[in-house]
C-alpha atoms as a PDB file:
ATOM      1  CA  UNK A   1      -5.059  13.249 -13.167  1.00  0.00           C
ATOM      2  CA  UNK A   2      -2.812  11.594 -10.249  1.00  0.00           C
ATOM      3  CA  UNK A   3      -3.512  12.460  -6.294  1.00  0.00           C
ATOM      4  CA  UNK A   4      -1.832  11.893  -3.717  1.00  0.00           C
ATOM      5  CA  UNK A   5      -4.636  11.529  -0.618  1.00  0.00           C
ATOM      6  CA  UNK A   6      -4.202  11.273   3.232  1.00  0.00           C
ATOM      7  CA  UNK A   7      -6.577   8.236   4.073  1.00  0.00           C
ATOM      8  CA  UNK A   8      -8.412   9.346   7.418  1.00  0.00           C
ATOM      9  CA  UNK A   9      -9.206   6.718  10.420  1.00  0.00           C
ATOM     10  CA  UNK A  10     -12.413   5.090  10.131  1.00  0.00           C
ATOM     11  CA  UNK A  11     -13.655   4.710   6.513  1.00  0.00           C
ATOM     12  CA  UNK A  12     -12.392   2.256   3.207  1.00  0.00           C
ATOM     13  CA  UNK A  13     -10.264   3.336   0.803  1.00  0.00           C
ATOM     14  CA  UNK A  14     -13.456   2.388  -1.636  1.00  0.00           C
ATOM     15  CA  UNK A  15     -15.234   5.290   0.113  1.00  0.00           C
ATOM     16  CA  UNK A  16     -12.629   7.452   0.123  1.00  0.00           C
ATOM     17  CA  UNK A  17     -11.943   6.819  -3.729  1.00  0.00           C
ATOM     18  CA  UNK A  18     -15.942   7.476  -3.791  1.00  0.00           C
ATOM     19  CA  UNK A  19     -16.364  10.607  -2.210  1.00  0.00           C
ATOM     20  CA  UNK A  20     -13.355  12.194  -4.256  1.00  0.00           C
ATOM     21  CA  UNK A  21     -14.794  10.722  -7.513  1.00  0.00           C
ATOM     22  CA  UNK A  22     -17.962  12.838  -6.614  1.00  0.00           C
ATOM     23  CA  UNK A  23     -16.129  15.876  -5.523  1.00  0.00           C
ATOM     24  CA  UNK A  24     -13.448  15.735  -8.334  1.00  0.00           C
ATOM     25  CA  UNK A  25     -16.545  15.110 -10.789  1.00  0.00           C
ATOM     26  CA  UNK A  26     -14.932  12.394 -12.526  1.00  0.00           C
ATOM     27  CA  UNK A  27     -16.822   9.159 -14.356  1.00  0.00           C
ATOM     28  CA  UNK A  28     -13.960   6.926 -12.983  1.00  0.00           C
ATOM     29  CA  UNK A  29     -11.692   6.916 -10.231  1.00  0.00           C
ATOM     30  CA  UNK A  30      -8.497   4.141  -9.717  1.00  0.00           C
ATOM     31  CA  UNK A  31      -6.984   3.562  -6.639  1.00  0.00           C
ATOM     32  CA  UNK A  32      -3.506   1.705  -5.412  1.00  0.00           C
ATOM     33  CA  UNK A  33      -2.212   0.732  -1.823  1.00  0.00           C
ATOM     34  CA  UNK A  34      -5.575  -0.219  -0.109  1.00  0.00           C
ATOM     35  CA  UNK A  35      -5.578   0.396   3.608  1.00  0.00           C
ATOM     36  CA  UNK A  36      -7.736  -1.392   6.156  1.00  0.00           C
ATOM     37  CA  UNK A  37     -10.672   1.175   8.077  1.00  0.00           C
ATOM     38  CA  UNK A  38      -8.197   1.124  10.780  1.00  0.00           C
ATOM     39  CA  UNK A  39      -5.236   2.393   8.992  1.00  0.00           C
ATOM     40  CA  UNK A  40      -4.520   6.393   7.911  1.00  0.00           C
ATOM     41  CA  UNK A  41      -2.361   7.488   5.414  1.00  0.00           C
ATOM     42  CA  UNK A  42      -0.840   7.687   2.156  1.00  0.00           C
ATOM     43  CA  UNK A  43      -2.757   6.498  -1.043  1.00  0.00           C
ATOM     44  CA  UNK A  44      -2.782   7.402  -4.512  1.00  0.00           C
ATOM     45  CA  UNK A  45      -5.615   7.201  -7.070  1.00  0.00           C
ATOM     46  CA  UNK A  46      -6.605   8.651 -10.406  1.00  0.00           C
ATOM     47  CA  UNK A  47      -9.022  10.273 -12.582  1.00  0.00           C
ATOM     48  CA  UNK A  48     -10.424   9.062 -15.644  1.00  0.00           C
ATOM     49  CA  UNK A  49      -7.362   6.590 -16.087  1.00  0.00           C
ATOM     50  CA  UNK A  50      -6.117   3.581 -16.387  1.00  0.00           C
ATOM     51  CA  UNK A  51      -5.607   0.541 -14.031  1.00  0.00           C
ATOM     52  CA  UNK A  52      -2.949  -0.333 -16.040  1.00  0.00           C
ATOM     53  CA  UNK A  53      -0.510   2.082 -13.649  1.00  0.00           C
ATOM     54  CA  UNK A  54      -1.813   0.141 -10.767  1.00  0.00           C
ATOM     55  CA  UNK A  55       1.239  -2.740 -11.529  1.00  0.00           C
ATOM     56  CA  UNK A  56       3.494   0.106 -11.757  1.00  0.00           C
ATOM     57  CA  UNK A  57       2.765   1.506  -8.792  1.00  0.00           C
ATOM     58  CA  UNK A  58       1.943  -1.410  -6.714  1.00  0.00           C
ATOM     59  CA  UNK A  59       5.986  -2.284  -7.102  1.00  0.00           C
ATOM     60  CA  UNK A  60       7.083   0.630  -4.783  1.00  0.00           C
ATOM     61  CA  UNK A  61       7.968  -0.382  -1.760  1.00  0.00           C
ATOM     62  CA  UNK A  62       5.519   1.084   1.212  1.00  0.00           C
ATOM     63  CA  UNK A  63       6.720   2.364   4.523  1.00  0.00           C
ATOM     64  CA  UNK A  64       4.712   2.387   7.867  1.00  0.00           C
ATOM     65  CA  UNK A  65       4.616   4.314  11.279  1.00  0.00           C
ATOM     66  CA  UNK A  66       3.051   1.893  13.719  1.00  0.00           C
ATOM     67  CA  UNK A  67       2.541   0.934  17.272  1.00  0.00           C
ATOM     68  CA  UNK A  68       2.283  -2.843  18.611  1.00  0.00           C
ATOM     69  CA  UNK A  69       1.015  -3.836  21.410  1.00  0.00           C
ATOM     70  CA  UNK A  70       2.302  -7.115  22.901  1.00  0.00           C
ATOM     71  CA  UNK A  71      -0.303  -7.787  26.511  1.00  0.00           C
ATOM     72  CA  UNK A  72      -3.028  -8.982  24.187  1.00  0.00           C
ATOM     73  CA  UNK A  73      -4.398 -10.401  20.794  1.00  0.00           C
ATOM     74  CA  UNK A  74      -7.112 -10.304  18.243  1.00  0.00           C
ATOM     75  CA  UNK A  75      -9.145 -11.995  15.892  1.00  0.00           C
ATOM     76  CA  UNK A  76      -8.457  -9.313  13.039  1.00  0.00           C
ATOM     77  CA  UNK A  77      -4.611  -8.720  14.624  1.00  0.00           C
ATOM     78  CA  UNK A  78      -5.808  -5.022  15.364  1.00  0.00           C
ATOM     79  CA  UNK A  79      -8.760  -3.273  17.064  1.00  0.00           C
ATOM     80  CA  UNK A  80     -11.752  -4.195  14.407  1.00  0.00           C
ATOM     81  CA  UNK A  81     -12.099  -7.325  16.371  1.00  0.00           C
ATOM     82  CA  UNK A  82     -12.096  -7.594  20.400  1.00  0.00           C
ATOM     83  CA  UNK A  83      -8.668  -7.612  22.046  1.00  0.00           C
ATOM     84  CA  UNK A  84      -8.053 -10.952  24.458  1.00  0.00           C
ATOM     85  CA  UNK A  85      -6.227 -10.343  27.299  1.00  0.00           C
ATOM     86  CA  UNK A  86      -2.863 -12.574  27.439  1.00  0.00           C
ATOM     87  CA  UNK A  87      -1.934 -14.029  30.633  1.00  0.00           C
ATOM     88  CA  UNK A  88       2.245 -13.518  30.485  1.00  0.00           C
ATOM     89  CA  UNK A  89       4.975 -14.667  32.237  1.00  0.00           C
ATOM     90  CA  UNK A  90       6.136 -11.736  35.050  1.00  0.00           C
ATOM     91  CA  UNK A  91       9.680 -12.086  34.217  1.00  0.00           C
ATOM     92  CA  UNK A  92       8.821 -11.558  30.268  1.00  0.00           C
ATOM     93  CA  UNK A  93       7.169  -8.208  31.374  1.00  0.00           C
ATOM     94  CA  UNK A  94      10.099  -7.239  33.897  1.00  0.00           C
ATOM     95  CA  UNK A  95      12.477  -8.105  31.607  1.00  0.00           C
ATOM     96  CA  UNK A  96      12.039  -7.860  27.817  1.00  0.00           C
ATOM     97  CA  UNK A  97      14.191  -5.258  26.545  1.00  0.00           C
ATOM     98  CA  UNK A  98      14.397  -3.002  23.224  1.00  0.00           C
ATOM     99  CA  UNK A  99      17.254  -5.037  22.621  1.00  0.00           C
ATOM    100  CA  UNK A 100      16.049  -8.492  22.971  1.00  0.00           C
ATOM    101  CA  UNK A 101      13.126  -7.502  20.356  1.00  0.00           C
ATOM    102  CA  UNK A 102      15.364  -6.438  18.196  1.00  0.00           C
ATOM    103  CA  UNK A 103      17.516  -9.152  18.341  1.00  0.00           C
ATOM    104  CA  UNK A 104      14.267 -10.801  17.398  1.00  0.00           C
ATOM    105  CA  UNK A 105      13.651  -8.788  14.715  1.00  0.00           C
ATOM    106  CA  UNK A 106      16.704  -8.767  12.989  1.00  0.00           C
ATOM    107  CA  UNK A 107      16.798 -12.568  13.574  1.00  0.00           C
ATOM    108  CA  UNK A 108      12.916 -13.154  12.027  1.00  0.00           C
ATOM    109  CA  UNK A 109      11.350 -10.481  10.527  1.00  0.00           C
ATOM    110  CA  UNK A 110      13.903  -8.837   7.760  1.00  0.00           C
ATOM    111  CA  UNK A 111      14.503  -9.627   4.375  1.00  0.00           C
ATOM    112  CA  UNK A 112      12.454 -12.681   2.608  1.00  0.00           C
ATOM    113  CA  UNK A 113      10.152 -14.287   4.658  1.00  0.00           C
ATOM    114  CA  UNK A 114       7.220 -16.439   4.230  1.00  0.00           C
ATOM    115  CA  UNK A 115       3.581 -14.394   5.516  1.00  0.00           C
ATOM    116  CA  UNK A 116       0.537 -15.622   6.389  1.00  0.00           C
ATOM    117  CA  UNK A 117      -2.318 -13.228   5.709  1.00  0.00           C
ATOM    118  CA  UNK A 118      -5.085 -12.693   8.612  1.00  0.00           C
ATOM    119  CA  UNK A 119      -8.646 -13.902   7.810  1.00  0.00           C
ATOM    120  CA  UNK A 120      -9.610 -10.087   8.520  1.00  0.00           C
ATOM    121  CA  UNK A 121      -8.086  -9.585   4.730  1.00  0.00           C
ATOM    122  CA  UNK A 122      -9.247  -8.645   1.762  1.00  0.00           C
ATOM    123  CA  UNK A 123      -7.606 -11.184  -0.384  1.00  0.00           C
ATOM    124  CA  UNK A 124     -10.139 -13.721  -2.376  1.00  0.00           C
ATOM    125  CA  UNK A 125     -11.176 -16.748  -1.129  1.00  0.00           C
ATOM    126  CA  UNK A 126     -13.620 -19.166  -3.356  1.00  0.00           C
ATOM    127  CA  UNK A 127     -15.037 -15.407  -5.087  1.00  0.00           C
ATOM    128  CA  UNK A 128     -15.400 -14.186  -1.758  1.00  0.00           C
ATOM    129  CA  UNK A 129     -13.482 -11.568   0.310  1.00  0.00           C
ATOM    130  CA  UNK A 130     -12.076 -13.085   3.123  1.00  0.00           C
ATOM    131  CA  UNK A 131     -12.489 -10.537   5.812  1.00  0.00           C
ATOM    132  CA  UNK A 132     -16.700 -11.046   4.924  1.00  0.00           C
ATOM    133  CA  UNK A 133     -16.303 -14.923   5.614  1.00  0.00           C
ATOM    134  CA  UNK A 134     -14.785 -14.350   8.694  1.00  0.00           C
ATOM    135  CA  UNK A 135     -17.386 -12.094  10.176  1.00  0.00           C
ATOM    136  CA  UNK A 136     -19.355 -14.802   9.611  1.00  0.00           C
ATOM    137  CA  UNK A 137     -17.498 -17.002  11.268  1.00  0.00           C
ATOM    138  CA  UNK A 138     -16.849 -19.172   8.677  1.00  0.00           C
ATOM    139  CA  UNK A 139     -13.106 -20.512   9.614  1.00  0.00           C
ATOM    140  CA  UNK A 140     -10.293 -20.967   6.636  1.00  0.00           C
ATOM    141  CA  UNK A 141      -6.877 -21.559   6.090  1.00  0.00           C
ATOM    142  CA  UNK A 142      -5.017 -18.876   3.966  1.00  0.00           C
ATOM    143  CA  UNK A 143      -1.712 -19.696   2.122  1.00  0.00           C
ATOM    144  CA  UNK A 144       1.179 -18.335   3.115  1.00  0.00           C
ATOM    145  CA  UNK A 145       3.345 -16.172   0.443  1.00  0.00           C
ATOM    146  CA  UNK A 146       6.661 -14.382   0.296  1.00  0.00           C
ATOM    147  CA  UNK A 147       7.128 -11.056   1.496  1.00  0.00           C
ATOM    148  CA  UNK A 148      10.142  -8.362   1.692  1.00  0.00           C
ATOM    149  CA  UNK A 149      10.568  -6.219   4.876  1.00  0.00           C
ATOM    150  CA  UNK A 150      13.499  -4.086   4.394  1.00  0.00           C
ATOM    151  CA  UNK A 151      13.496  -2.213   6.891  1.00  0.00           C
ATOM    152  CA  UNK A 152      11.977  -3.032  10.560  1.00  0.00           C
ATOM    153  CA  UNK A 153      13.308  -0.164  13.247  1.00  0.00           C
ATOM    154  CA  UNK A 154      11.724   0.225  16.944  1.00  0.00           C
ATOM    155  CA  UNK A 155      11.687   4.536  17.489  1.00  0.00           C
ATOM    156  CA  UNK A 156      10.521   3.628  21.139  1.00  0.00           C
ATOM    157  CA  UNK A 157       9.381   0.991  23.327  1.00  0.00           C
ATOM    158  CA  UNK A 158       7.656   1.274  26.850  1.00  0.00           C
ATOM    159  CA  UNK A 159       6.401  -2.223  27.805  1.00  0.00           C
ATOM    160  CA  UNK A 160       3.872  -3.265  25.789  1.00  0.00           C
ATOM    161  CA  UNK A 161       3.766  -0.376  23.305  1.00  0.00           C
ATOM    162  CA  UNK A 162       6.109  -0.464  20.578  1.00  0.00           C
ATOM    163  CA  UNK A 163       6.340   2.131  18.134  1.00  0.00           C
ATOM    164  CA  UNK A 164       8.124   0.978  15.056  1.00  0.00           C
ATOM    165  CA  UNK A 165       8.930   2.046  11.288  1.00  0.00           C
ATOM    166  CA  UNK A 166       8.701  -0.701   9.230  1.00  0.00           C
ATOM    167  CA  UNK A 167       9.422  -0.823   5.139  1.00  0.00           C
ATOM    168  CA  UNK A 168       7.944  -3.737   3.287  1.00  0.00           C
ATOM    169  CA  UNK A 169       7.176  -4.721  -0.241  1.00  0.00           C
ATOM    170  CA  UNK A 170       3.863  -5.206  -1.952  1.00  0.00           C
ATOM    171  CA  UNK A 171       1.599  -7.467  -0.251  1.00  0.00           C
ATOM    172  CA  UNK A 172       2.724  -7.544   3.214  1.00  0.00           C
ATOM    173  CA  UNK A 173       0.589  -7.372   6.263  1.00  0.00           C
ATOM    174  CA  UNK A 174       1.865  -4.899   9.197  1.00  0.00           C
ATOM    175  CA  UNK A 175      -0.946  -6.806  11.006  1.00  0.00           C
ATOM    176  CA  UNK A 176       0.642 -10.021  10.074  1.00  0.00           C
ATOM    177  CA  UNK A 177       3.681  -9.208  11.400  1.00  0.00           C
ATOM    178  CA  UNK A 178       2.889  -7.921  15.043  1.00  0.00           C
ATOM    179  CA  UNK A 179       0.930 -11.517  15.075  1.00  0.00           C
ATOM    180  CA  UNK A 180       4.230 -13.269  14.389  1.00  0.00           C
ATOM    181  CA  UNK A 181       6.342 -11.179  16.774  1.00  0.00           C
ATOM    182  CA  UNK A 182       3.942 -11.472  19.633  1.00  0.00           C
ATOM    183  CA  UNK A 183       4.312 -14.975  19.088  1.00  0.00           C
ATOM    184  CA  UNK A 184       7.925 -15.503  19.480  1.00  0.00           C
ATOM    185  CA  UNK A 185       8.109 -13.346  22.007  1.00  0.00           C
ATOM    186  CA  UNK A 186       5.565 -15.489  24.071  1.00  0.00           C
ATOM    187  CA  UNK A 187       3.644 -12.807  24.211  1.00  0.00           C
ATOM    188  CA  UNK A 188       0.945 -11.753  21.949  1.00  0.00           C
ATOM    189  CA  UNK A 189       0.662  -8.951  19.315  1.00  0.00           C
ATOM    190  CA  UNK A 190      -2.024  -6.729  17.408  1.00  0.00           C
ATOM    191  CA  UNK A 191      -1.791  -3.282  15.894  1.00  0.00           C
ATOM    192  CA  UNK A 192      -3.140  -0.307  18.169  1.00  0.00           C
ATOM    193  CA  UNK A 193      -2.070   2.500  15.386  1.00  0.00           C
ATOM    194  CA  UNK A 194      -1.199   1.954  11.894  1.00  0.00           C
ATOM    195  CA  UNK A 195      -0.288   5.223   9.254  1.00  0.00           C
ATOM    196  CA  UNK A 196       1.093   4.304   5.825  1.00  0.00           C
ATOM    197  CA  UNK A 197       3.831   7.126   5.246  1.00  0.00           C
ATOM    198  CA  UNK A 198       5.330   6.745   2.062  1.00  0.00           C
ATOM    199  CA  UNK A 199       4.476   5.110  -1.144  1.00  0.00           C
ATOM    200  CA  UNK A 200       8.241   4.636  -2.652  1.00  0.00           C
ATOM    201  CA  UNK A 201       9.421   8.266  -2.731  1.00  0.00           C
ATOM    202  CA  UNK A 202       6.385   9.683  -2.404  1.00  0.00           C
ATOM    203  CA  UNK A 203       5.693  10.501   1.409  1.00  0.00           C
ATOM    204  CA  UNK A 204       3.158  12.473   3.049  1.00  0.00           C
ATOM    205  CA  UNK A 205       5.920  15.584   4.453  1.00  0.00           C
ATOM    206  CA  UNK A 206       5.864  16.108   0.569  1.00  0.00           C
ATOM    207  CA  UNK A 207       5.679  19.822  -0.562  1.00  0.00           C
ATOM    208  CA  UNK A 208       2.163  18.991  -1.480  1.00  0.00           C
ATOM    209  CA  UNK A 209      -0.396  21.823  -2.173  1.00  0.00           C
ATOM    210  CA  UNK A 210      -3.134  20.241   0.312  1.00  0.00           C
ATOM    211  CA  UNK A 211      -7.152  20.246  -0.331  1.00  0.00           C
ATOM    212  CA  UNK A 212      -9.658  19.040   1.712  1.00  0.00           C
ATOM    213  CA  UNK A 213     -12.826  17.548   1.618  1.00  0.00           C
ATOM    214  CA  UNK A 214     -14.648  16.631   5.196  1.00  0.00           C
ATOM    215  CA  UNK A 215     -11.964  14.760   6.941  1.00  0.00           C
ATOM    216  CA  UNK A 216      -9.612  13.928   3.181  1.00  0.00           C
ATOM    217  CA  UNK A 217      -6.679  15.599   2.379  1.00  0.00           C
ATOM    218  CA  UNK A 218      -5.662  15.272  -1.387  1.00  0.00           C
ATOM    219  CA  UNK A 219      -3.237  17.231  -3.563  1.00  0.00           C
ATOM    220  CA  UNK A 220      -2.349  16.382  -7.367  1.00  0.00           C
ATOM    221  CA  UNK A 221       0.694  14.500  -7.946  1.00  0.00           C
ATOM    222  CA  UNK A 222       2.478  15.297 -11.679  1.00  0.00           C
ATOM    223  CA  UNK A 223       3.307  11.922 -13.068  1.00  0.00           C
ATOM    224  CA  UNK A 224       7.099  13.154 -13.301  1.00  0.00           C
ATOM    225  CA  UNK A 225       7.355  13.084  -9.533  1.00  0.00           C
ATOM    226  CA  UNK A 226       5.489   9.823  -9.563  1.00  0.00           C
ATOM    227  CA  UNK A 227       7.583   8.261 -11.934  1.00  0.00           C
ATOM    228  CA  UNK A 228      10.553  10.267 -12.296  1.00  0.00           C
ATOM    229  CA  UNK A 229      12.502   7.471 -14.062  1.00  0.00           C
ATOM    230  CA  UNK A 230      10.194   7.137 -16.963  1.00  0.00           C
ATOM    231  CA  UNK A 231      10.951   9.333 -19.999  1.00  0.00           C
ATOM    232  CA  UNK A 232       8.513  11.579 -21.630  1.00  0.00           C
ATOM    233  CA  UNK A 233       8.770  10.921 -25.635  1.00  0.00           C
ATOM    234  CA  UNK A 234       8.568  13.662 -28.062  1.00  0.00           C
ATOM    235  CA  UNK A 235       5.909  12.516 -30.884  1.00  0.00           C
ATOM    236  CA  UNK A 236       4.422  13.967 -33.799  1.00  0.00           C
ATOM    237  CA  UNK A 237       0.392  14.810 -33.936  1.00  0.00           C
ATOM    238  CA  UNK A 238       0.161  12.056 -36.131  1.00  0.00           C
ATOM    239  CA  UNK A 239       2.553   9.537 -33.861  1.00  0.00           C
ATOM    240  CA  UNK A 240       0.414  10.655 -31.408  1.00  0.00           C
ATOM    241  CA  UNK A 241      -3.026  10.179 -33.118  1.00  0.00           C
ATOM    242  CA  UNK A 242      -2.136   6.744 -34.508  1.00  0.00           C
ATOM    243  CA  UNK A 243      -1.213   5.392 -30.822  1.00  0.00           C
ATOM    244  CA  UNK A 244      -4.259   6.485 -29.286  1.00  0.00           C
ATOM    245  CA  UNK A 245      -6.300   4.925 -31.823  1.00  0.00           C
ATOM    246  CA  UNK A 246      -4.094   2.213 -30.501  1.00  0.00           C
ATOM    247  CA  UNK A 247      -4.473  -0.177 -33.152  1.00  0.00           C
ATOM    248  CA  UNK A 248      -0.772  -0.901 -34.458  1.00  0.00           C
ATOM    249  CA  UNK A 249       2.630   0.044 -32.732  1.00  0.00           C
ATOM    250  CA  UNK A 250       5.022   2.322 -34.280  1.00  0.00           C
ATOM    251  CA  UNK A 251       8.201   1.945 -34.728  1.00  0.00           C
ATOM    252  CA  UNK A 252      10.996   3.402 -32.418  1.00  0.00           C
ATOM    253  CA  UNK A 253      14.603   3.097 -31.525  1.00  0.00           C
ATOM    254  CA  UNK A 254      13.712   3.704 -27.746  1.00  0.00           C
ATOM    255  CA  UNK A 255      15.084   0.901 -24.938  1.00  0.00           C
ATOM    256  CA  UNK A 256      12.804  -1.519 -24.390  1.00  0.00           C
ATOM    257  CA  UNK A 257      10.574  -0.136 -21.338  1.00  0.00           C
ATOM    258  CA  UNK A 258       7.928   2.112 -20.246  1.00  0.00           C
ATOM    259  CA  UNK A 259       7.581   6.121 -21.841  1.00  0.00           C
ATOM    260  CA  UNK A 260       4.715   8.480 -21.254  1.00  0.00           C
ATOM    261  CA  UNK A 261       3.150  10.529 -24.245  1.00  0.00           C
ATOM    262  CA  UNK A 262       1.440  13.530 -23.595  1.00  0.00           C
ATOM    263  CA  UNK A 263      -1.996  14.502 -25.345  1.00  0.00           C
ATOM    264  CA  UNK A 264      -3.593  17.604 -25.509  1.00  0.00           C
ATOM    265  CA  UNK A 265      -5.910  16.751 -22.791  1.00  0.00           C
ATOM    266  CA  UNK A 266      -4.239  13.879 -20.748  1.00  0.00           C
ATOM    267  CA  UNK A 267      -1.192  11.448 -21.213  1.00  0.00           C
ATOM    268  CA  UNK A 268      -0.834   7.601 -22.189  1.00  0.00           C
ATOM    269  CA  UNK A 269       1.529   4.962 -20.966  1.00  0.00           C
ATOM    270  CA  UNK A 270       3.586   3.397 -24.110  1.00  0.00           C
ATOM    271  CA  UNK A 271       5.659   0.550 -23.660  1.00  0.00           C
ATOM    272  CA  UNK A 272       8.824   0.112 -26.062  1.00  0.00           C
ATOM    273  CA  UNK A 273       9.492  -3.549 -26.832  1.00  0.00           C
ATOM    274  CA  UNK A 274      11.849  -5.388 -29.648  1.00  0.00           C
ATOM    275  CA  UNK A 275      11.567  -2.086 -31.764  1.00  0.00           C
ATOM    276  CA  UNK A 276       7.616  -1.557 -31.601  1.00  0.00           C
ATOM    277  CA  UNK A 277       6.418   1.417 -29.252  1.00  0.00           C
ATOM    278  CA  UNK A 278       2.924  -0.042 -28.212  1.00  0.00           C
ATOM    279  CA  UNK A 279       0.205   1.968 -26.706  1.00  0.00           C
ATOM    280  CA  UNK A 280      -1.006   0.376 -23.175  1.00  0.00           C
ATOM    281  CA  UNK A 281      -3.587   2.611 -22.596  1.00  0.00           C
ATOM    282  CA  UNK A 282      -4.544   6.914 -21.518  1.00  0.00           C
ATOM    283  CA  UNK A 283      -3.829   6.854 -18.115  1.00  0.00           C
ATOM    284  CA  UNK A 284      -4.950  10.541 -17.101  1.00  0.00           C
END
């Protein structure tokens, strides 16, 4: 089954797709949208499925509520590492506005731009995480790589706290990106508060029926709301039986794309392509 899950402050998403994989007594558990220890927020994972709806999933574009501080600046770009004070100009202080930053903003930070992650990351360096090289001290240069922010709005700014919305596509670094402004602002820039709020259409103000667990929300998502778009195809007990075997497609005279099948005691992913309806994999 699907879950949607409110990440709490302090712990990996690996633990928190732990504990629920104990508490949901389930032999595997699937996660997408990993958020730092620092972070809170919106994740989903899965029971007994299929990493194969991770690429789905991972697509959505991801929407956070954050506040930036610009009088400072850190190792990690948030609060895991120590915050460095930033000696600033007096007239920056006096006289940055909301305006100017946005001005900055609009000018820098939307639409395509090239991203460099921070060493704090989890991304792989020579079959290593690169977050455990760093605290280690070991220094490295990380590629940069194209990101999408489509939407970067300021809700409030009192000198230096900014409190922003920001959507962006897979990949991209919130951190990242209060590094960069800090920067052009002659400033600095690290994350105080991050919260992930929505996951494409699925938010956390979602008429969710809440559980909790210790400090974990979760609540099970239907795959129709999670993929409203994707078609539910009615098969035969044999249609059915011969794609979960999974060993030859059937025919069909579906659009090429992705269709969910429902079992008696979970659902698979199908993919129609060229005329063939091939069976990807149970998800739930």
């Amino acid at each position: 089954m699907l879950y949607v899950v409110k990440k709490p402050l302090g712990i990996s998403s690996n633990l928190v797709a732990t504990i629920l994989k104990r508490v949901l007594k389930s032999t595997k558990m699937g996660f997408a949208g990993t958020l730092d220890p620092l972070a809170t927020g919106l994740m989903i994972v899965w029971t007994d499925g299929s990493p194969r709806l991770f690429p789905l999933i991972e697509d959505f574009s991801k929407t956070y509520h954050t506040t930036i501080r610009l009088d400072g600046t850190s190792d990690s770009y948030d609060l895991e590492q120590p915050v460095k004070p930033v000696e600033i100009d007096k007239n920056i202080i006096e006289n940055l506005s909301q305006s100017d930053i946005e001005k900055v903003i609009q000018e820098n930070f939307l639409w395509t731009i090239s991203q460099t992650p921070p060493n704090y990351s989890a991304i792989w360096v020579d079959g290593k995480r690169a977050y455990d090289l760093a605290r280690k001290g070991h220094e490295m240069e990380l590629k940069s790589k194209e990101r999408i922010i489509e939407k970067f709005e300021i809700i409030s700014y009192t000198w230096p706290s900014i409190n922003a919305r920001i959507t962006v596509s897979h990949g991209t670094y919130i951190r990242s990106l209060a590094r960069d402004l800090g920067s052009i602002l002659w400033t600095g820039g690290y994350i105080e508060r991050l919260e992930r709020f929505s996951l494409g259409h699925i938010a956390l103000d979602g008429d969710f029926e809440w559980r909790k667990h210790n400090d974990i929300f979760y609540a099970h998502l239907p795959h129709e709301i999670l993929f409203p778009e994707i078609k539910v195809l009615a098969l035969t007990g044999d249609e059915k039986k011969h794609l979960r075997l999974g060993s030859t497609p059937l025919s069909t005279e579906q659009k090429n794309g992705h269709y969910f099948v429902v079992y008696d005691d979970s659902y698979g992913l199908l993919e129609a392509k060229e005329g063939l309806l091939f069976p990807i994999k149970n998800c739930v």
